[in-house]
PDB file of N, CA and C in Angstrom:
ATOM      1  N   UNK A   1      -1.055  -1.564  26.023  1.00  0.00           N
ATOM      2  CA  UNK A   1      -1.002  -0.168  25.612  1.00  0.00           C
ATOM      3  C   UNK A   1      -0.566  -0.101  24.150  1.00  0.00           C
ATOM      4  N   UNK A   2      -0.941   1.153  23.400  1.00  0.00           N
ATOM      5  CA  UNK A   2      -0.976   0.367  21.838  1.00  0.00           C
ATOM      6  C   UNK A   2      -0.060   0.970  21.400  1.00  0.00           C
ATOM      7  N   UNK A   3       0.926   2.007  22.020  1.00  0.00           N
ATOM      8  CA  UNK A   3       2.272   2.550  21.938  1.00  0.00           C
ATOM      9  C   UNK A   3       3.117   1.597  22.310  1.00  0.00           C
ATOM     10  N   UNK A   4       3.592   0.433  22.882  1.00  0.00           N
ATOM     11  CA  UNK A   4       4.370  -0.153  23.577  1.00  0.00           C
ATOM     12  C   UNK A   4       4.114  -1.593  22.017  1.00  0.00           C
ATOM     13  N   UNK A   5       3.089  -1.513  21.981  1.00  0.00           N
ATOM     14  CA  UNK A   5       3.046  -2.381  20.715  1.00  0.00           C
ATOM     15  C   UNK A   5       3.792  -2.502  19.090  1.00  0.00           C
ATOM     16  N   UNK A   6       4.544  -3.841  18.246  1.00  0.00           N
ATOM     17  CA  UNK A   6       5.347  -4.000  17.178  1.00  0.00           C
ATOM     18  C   UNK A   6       4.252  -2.982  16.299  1.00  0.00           C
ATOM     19  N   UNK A   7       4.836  -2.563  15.682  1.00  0.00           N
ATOM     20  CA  UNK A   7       4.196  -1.669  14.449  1.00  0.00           C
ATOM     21  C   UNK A   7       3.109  -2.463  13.479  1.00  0.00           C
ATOM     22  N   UNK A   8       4.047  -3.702  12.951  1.00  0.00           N
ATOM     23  CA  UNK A   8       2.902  -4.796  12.477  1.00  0.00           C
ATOM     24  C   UNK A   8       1.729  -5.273  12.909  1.00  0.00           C
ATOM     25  N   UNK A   9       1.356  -5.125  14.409  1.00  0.00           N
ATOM     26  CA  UNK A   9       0.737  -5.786  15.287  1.00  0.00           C
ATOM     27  C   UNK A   9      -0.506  -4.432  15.793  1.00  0.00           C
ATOM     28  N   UNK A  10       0.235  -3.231  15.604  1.00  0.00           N
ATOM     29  CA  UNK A  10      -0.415  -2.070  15.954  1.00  0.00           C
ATOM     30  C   UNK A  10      -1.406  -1.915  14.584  1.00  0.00           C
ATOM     31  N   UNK A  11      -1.122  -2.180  13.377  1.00  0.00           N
ATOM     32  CA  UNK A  11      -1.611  -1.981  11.945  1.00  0.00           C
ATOM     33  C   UNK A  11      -2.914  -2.552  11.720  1.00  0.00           C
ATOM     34  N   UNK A  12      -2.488  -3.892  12.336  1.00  0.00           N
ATOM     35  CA  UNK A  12      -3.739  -5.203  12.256  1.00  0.00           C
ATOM     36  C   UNK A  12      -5.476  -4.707  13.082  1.00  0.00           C
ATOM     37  N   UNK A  13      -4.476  -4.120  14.046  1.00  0.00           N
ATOM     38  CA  UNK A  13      -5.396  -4.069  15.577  1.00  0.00           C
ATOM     39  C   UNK A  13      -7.245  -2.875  14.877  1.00  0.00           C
ATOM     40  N   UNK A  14      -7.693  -3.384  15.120  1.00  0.00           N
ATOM     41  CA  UNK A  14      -8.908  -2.670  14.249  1.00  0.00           C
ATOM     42  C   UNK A  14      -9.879  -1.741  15.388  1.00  0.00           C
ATOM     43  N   UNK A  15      -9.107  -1.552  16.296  1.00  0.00           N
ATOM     44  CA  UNK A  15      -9.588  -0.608  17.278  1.00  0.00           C
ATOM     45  C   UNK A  15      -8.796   1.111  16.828  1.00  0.00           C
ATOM     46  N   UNK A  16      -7.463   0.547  15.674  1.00  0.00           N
ATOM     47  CA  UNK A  16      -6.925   2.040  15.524  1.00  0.00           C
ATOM     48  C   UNK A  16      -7.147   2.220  13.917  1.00  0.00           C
ATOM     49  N   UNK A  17      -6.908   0.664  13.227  1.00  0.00           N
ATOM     50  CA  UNK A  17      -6.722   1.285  11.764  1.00  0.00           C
ATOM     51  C   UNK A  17      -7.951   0.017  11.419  1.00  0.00           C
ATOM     52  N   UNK A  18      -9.042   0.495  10.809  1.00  0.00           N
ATOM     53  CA  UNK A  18      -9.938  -0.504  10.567  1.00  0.00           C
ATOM     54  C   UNK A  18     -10.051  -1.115   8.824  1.00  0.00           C
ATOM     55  N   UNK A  19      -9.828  -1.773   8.703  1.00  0.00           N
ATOM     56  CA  UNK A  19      -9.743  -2.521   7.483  1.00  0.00           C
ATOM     57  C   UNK A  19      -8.591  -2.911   6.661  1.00  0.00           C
ATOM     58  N   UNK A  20      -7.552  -2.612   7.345  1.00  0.00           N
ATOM     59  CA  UNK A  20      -5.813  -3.100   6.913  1.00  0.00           C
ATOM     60  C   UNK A  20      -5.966  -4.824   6.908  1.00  0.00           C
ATOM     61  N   UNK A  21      -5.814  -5.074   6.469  1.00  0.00           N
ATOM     62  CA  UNK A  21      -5.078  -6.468   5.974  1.00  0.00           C
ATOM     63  C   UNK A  21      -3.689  -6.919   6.418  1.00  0.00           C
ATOM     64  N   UNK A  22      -3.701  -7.959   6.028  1.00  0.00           N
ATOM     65  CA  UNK A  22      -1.779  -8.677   5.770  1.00  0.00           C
ATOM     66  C   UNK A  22      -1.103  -7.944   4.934  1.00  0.00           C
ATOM     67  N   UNK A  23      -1.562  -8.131   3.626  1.00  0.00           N
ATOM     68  CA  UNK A  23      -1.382  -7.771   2.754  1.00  0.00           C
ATOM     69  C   UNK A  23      -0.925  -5.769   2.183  1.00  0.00           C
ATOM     70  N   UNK A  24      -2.082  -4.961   2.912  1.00  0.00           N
ATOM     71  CA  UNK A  24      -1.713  -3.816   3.259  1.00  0.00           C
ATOM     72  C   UNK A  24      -0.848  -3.191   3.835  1.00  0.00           C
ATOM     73  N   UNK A  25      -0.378  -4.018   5.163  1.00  0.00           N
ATOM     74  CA  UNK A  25       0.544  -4.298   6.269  1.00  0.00           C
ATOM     75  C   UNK A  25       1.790  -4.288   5.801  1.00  0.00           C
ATOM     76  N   UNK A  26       1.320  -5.129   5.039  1.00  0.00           N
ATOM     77  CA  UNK A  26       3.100  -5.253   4.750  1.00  0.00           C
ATOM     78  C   UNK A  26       3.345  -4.367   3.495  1.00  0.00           C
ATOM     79  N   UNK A  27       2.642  -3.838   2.488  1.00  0.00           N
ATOM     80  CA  UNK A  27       3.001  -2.788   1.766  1.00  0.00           C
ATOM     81  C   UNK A  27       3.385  -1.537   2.448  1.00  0.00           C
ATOM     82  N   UNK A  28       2.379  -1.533   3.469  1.00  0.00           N
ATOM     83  CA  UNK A  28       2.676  -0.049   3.687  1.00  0.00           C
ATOM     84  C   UNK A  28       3.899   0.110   4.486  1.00  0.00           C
ATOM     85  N   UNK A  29       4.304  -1.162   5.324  1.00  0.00           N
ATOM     86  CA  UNK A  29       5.501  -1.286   5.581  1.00  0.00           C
ATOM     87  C   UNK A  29       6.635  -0.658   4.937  1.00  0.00           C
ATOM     88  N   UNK A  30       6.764  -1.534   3.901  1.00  0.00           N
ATOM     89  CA  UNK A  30       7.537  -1.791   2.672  1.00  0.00           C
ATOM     90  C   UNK A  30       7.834  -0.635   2.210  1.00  0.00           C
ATOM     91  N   UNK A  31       6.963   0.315   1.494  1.00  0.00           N
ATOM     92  CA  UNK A  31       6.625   1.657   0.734  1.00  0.00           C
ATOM     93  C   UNK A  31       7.349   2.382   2.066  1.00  0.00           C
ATOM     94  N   UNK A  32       7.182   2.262   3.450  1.00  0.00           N
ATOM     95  CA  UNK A  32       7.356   3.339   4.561  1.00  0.00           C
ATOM     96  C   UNK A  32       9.118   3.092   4.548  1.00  0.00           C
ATOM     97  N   UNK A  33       9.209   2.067   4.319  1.00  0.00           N
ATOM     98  CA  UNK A  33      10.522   1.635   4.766  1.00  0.00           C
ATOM     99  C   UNK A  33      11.158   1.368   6.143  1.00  0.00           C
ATOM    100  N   UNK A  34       9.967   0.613   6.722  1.00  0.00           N
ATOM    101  CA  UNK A  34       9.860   0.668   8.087  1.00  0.00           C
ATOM    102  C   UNK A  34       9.774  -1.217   8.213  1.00  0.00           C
ATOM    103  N   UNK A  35      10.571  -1.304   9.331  1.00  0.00           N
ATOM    104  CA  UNK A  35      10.783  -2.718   9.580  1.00  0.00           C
ATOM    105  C   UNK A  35       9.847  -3.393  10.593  1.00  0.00           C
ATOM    106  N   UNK A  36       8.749  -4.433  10.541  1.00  0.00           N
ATOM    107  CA  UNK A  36       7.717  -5.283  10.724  1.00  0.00           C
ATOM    108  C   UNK A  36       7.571  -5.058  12.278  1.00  0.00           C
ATOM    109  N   UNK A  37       8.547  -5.694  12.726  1.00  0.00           N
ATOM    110  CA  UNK A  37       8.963  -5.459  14.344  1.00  0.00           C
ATOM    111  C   UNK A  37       9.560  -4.366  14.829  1.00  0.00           C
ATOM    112  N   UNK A  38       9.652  -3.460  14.536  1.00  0.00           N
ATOM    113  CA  UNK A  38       9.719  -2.026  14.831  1.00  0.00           C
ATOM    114  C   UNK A  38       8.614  -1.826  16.025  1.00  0.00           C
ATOM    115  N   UNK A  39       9.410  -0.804  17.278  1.00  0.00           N
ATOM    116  CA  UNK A  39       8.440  -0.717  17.947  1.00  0.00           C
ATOM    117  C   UNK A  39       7.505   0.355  17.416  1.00  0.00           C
ATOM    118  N   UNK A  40       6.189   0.451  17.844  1.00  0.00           N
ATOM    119  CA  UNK A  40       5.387   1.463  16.954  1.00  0.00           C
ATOM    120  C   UNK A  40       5.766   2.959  17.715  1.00  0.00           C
ATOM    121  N   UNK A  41       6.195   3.002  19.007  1.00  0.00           N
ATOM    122  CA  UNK A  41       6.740   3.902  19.859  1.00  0.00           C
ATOM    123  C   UNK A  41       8.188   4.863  18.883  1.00  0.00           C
ATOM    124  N   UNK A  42       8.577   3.797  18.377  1.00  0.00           N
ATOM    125  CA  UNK A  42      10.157   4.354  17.834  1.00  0.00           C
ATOM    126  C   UNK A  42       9.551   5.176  16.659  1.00  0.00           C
ATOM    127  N   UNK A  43       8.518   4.480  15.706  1.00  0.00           N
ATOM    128  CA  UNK A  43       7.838   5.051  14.165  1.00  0.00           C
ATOM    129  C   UNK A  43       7.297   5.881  14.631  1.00  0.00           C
ATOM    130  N   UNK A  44       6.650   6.280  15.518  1.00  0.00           N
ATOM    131  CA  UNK A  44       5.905   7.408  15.651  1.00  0.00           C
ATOM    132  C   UNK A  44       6.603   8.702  16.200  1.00  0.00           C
ATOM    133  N   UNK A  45       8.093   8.289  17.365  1.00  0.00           N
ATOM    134  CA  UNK A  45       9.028   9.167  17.509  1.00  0.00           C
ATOM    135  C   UNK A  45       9.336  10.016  16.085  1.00  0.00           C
ATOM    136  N   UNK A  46      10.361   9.050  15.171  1.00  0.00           N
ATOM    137  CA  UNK A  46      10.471   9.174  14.516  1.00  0.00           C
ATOM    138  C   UNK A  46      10.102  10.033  13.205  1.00  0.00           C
ATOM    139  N   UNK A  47       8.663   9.528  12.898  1.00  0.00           N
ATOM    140  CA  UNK A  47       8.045  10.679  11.997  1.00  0.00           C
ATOM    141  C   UNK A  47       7.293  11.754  12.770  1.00  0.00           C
ATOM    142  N   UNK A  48       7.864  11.954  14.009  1.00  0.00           N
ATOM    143  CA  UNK A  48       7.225  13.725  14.833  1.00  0.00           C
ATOM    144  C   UNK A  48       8.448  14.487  14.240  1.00  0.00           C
ATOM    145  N   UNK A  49       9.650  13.586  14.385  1.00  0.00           N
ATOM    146  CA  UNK A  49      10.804  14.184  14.099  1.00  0.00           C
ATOM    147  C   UNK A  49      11.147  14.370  12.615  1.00  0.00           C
ATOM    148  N   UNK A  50      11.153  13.767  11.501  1.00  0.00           N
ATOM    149  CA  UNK A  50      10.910  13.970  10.209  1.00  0.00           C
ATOM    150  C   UNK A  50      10.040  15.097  10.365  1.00  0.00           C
ATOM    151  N   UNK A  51       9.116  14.937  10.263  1.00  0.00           N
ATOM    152  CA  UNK A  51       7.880  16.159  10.451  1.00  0.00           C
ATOM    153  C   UNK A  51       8.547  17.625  10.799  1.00  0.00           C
ATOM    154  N   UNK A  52       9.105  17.695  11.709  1.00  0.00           N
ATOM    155  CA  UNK A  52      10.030  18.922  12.647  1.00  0.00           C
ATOM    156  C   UNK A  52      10.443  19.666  12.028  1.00  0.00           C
ATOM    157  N   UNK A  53      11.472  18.452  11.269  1.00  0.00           N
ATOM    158  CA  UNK A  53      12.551  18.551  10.382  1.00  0.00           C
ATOM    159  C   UNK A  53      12.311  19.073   9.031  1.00  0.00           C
ATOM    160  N   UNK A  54      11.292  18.649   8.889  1.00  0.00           N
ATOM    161  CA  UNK A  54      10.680  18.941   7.377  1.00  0.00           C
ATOM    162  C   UNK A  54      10.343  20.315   7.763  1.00  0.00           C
ATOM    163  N   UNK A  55       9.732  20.605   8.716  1.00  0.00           N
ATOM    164  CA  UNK A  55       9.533  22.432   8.974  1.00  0.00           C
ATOM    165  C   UNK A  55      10.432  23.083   8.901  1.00  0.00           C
ATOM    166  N   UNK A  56      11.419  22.484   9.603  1.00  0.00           N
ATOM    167  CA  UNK A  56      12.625  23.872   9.951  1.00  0.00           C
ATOM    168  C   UNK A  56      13.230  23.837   8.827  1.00  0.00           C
ATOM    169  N   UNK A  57      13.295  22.661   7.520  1.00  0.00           N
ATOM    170  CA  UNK A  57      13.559  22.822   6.150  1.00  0.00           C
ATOM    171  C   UNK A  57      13.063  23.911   5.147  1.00  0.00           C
ATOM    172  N   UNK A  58      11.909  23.845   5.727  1.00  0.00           N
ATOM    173  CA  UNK A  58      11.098  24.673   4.701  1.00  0.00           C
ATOM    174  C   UNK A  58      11.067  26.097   5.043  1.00  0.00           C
ATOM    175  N   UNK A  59      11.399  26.396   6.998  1.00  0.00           N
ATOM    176  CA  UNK A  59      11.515  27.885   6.892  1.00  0.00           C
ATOM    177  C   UNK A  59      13.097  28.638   6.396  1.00  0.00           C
ATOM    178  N   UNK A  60      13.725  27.347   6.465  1.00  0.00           N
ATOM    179  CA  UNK A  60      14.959  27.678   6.087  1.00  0.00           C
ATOM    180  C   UNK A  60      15.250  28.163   4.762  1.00  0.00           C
ATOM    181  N   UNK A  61      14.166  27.376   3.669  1.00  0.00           N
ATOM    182  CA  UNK A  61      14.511  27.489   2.298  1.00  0.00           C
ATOM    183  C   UNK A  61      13.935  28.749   1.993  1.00  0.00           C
ATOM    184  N   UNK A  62      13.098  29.342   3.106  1.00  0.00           N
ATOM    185  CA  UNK A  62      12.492  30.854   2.830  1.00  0.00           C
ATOM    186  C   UNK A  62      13.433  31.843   2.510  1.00  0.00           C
ATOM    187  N   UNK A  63      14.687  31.504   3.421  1.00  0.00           N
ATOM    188  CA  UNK A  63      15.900  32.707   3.354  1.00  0.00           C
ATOM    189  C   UNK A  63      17.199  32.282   2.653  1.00  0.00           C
ATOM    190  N   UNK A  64      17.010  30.785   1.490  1.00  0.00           N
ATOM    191  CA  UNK A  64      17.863  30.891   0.577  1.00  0.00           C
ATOM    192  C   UNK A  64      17.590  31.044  -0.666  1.00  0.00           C
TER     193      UNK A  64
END
């Protein structure tokens, strides 16, 4: 299942992201600030929640 799968391993897989590399992989890692073996389950929690967060930021900054 490709949720239960390392993030690194989910990147490669060319059934979701087609033409990533090693090399890509690990930049975009890097740039994300996201660690190799990370489950891809936790990164994707994660940025729903950034995401959220980033909303309720922005309706907030409406009323300061």
């Amino acid at each position: 299942m490709l949720v239960l799968d390392v993030i690194c391993e989910l990147l490669l897989d060319q059934r979701v992201f087609n033409g990533v590399g090693n090399y890509l992989r690990a930049e975009i890692l890097h740039r994300a600030g996201v660690a190799p073996f990370e489950s891809s389950r936790d990164v994707l929690d994660a940025a729903l929640e950034a995401e959220r967060l980033g909303r309720v930021d922005a309706q907030l900054d409406q009323f300061a």
